[in-house]
Protein backbone atom coordinates (compact mmCIF):
# COMPACT_ATOMS: atom_id res chain seq x y z
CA UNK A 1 99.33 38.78 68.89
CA UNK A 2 96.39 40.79 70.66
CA UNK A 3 94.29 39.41 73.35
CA UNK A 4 90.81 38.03 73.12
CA UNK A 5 87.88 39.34 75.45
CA UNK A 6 85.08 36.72 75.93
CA UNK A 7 81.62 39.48 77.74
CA UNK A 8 78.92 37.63 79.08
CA UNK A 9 75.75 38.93 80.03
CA UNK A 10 72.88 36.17 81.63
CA UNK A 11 70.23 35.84 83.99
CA UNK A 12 70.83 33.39 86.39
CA UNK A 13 67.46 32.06 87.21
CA UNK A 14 68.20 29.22 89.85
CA UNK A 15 71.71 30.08 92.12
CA UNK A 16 72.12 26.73 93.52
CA UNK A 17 72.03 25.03 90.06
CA UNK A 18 74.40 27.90 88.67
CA UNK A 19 76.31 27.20 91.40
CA UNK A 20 77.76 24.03 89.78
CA UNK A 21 78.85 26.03 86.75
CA UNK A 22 80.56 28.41 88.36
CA UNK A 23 82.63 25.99 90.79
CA UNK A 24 83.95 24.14 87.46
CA UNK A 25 84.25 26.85 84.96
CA UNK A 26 87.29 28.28 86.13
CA UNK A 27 89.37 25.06 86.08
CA UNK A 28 89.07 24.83 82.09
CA UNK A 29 89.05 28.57 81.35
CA UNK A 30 93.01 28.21 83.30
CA UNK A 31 93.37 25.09 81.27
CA UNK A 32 93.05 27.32 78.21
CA UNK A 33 94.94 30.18 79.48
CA UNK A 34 92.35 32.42 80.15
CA UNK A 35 91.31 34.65 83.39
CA UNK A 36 88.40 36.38 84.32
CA UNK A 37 88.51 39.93 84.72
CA UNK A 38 84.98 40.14 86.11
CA UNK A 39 82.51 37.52 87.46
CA UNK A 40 79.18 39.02 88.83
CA UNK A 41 79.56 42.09 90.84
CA UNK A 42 78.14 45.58 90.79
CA UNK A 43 77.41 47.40 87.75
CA UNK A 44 75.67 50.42 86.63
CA UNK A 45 74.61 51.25 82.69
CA UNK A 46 75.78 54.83 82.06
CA UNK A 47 74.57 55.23 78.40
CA UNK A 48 71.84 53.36 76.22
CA UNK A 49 69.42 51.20 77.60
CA UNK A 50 71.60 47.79 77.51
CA UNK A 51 70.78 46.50 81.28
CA UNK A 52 71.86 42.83 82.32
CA UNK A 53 71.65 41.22 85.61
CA UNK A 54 74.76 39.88 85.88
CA UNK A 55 77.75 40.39 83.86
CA UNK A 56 81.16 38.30 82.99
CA UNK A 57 84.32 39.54 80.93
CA UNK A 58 87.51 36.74 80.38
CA UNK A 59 90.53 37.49 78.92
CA UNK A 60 92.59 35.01 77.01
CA UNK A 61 95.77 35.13 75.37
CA UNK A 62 94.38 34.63 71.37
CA UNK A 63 91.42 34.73 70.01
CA UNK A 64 92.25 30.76 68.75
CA UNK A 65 92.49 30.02 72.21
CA UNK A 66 89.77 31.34 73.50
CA UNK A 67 87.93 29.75 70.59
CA UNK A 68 89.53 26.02 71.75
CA UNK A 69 88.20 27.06 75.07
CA UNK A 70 84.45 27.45 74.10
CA UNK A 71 84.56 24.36 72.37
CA UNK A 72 86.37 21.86 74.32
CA UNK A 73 84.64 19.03 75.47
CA UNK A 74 85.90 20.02 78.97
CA UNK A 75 83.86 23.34 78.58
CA UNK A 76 80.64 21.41 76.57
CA UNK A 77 80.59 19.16 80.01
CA UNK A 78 80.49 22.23 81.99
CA UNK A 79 78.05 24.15 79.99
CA UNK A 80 75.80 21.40 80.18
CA UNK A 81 75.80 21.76 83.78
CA UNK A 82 74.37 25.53 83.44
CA UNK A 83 70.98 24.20 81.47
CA UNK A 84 68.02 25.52 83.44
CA UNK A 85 69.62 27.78 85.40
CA UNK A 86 69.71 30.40 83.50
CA UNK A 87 66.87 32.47 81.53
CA UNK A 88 69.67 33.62 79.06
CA UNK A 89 73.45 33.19 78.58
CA UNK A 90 74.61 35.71 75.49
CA UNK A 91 78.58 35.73 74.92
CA UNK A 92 80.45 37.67 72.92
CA UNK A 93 84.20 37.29 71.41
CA UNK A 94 86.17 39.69 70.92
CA UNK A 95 89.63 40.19 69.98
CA UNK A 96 91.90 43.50 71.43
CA UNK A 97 94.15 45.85 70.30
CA UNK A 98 97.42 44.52 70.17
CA UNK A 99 99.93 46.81 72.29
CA UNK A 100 102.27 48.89 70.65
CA UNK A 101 105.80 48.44 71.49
């Protein structure tokens, strides 16, 4: 079974709020298997004119669970926590290639 990507892009509009978020988040992403592969950090557009502040990419085992993720009430509570600290939040699900043998 292939591997589900979960890309954020968002504009974090007030840290301190945001901070919240991001000190829970992690907690029920484990719960759910997942793991982030990048949080934030520095990144550089090299083609098109796609150019987000901040960026996020999780992995998690299925796309089902990465689906029961997003819409766990542990996750809703947490979300909830992120309202009006950000200007935008756009995710994206994805599922991988599975790996040939």
């Amino acid at each position: 079974m292939p591997v589900a990507y979960l890309i954020v892009e968002m504009h974090i509009t007030d840290m301190e709020q945001y901070k919240q978020y991001m000190a829970e988040a992690p907690a029920a992403v484990k719960a759910h298997g997942g793991e982030y592969l990048v949080r934030g950090g520095r990144h550089e557009s090299l083609e098109g004119d796609w150019t987000p502040h901040r960026v996020a990419m999780l992995r998690f085992p299925s796309f089902e669970r990465a689906k029961a993720f997003y819409g766990s009430e542990q996750y809703a509570a947490i979300r909830a926590k992120r309202k009006g600290a950000v200007e935008y939040f756009n995710s994206v699900l994805v599922e991988g290639v599975a790996a040939p043998v």
